[in-house]
C-alpha atoms as a PDB file:
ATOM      1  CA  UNK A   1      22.685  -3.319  -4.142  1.00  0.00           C
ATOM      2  CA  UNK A   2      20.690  -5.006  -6.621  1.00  0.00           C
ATOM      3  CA  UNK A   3      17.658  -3.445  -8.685  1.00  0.00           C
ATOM      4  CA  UNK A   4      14.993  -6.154  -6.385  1.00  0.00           C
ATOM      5  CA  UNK A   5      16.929  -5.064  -3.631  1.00  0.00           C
ATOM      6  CA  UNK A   6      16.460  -1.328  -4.042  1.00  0.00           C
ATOM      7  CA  UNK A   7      12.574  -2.206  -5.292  1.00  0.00           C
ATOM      8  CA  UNK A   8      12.514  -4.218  -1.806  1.00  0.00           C
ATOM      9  CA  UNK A   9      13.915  -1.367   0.212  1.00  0.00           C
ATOM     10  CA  UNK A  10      11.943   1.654  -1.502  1.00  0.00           C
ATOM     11  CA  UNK A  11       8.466  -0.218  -1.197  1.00  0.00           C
ATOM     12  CA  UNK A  12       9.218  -0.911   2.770  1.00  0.00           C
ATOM     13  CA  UNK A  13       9.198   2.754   2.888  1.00  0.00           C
ATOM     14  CA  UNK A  14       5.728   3.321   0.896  1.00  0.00           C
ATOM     15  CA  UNK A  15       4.079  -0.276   1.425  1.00  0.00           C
ATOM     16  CA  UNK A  16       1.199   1.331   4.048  1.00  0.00           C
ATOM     17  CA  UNK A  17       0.493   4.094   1.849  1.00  0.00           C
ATOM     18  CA  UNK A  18       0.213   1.610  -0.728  1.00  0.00           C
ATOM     19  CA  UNK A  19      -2.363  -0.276   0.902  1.00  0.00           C
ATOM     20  CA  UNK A  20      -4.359   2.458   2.313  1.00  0.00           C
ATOM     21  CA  UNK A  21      -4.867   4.028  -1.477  1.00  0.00           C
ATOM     22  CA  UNK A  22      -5.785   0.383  -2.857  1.00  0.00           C
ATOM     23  CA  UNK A  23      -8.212  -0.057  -0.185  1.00  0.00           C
ATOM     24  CA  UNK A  24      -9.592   3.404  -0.483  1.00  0.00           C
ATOM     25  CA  UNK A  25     -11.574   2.232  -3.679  1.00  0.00           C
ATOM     26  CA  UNK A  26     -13.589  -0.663  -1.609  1.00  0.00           C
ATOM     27  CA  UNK A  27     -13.927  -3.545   0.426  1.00  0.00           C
ATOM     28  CA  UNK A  28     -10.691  -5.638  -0.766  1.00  0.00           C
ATOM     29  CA  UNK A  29      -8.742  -9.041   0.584  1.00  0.00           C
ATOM     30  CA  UNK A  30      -5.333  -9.256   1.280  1.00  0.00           C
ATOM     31  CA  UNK A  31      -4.224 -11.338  -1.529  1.00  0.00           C
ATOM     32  CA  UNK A  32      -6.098  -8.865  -3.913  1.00  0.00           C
ATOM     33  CA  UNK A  33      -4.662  -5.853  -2.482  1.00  0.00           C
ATOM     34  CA  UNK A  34      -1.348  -7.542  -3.462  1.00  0.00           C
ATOM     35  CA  UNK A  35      -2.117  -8.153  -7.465  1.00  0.00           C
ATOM     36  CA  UNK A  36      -3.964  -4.814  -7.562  1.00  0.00           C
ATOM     37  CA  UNK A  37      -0.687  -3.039  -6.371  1.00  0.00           C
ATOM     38  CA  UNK A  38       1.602  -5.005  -8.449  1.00  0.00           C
ATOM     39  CA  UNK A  39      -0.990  -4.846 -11.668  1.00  0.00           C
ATOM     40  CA  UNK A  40      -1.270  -0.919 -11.408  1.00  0.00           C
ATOM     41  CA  UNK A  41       2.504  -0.696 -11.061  1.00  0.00           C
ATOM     42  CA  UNK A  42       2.809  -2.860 -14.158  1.00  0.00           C
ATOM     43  CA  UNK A  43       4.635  -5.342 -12.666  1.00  0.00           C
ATOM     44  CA  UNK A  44       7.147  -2.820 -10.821  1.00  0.00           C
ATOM     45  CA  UNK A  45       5.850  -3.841  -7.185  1.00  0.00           C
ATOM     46  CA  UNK A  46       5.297  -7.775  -6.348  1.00  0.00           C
ATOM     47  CA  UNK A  47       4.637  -7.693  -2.624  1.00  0.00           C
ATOM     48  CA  UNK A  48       5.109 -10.509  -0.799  1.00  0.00           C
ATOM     49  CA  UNK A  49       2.963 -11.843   1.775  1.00  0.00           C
ATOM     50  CA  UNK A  50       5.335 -12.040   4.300  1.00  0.00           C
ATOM     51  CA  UNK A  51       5.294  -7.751   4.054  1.00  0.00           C
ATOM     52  CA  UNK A  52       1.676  -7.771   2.897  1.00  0.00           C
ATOM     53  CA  UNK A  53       0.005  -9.547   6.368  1.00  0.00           C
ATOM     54  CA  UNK A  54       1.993  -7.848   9.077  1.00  0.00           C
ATOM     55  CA  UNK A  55       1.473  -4.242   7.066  1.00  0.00           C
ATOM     56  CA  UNK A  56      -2.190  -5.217   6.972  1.00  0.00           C
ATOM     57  CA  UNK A  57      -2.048  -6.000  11.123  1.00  0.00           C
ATOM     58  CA  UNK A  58      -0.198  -3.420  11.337  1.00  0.00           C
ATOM     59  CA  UNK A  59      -2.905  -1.001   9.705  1.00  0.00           C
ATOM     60  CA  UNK A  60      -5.518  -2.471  11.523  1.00  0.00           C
ATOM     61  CA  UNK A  61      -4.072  -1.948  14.544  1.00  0.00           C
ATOM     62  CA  UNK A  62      -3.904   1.206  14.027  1.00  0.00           C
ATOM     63  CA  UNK A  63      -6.987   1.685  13.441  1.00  0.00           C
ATOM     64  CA  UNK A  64      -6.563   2.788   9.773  1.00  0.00           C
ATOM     65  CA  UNK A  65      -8.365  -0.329   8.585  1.00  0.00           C
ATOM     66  CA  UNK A  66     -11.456  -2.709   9.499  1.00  0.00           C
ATOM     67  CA  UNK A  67     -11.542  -5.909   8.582  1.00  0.00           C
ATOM     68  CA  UNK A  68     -14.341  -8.713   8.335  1.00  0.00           C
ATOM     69  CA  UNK A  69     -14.016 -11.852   7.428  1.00  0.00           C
ATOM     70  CA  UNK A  70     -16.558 -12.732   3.970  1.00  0.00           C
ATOM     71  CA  UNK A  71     -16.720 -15.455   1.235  1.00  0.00           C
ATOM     72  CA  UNK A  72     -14.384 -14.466  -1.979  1.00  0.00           C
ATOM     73  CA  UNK A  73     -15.662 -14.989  -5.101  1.00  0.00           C
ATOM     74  CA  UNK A  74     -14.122 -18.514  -5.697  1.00  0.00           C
ATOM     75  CA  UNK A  75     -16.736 -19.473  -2.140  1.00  0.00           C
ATOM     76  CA  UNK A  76     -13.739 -19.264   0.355  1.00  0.00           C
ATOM     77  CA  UNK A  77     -13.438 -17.426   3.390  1.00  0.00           C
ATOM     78  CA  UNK A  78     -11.130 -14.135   3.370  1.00  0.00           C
ATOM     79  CA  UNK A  79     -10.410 -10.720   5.578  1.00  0.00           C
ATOM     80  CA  UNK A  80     -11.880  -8.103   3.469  1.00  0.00           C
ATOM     81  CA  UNK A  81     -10.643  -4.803   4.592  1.00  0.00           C
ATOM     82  CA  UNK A  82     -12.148  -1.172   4.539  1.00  0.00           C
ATOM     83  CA  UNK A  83     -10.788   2.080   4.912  1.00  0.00           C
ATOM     84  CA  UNK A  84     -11.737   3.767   8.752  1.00  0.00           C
ATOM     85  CA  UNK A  85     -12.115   7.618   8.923  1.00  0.00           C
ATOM     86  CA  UNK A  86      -8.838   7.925  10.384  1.00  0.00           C
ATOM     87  CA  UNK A  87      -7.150   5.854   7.289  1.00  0.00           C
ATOM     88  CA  UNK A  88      -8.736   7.969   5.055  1.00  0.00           C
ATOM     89  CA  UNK A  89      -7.118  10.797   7.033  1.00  0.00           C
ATOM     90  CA  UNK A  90      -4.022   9.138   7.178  1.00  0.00           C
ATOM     91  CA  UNK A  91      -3.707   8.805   3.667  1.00  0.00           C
ATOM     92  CA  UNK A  92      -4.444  12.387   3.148  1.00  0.00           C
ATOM     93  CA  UNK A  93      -1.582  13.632   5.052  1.00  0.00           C
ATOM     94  CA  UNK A  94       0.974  10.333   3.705  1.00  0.00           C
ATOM     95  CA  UNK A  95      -0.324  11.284  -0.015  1.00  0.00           C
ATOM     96  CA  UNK A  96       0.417  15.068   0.167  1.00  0.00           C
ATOM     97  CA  UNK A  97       4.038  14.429   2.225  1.00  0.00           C
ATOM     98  CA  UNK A  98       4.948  12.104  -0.529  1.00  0.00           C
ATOM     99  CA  UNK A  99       4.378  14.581  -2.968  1.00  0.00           C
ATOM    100  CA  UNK A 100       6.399  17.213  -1.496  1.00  0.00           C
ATOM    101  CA  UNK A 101       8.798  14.584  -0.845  1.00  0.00           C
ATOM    102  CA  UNK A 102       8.783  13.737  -4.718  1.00  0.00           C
ATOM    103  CA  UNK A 103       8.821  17.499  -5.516  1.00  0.00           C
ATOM    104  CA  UNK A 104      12.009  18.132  -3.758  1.00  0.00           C
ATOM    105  CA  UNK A 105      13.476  14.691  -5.329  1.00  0.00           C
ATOM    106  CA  UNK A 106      12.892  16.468  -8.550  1.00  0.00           C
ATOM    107  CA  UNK A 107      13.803  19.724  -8.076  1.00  0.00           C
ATOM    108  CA  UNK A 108      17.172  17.959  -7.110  1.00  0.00           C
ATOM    109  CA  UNK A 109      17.334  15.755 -10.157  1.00  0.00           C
ATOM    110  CA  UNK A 110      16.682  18.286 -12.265  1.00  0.00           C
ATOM    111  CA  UNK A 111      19.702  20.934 -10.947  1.00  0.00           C
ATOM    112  CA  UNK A 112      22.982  20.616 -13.663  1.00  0.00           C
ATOM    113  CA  UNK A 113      25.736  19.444 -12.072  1.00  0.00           C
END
């Protein structure tokens, strides 16, 4: 397996929590959610928008996100989305299993063999 294809696999698995901590800051639009992630990760993370819009629907459908539709900066139309009450719940619980999860990835790496 490549190194994209491990990037690929390992953001599939992390892509809503992703989203949910980008969009905790403020009202954001898809395709900005996208650069923020992959400018934050220093280039480690390009999502593409063919994982980007169905995780979005996805979040939304779930109530974790609300979306309305406003003018971008450049004048055109975009879905700017906001966190709900239950996102910001939801990203409580996915940030502290992730860090138990990383924890005990550690502990692990850290063992002598």
């Amino acid at each position: 397996m490549s190194a994209n294809d491990q990037k690929a696999e390992f953001l599939k698995g992390t892509l809503d929590m992703l989203i949910l901590k980008v969009v905790a800051v403020g009202a954001i639009h898809g395709y900005a959610i996208s650069q923020r992630i992959q400018m934050i990760s220093k280039d480690f993370f390009q999502v593409q928008q063919g994982s980007l819009y169905p995780a979005l629907h996805r979040l939304e459908d779930r109530g974790l996100l609300q979306a309305e539709w406003k003018a971008t900066e450049t004048g055109r139309d975009a879905k700017f989305y906001t966190l709900t009450r239950k996102g910001r719940k939801q990203l409580e619980v996915e940030v502290r299993n992730w860090e138990q999860i990383s924890s005990a990835v550690a502990l692990i790496l850290r063992t002598a063999q």
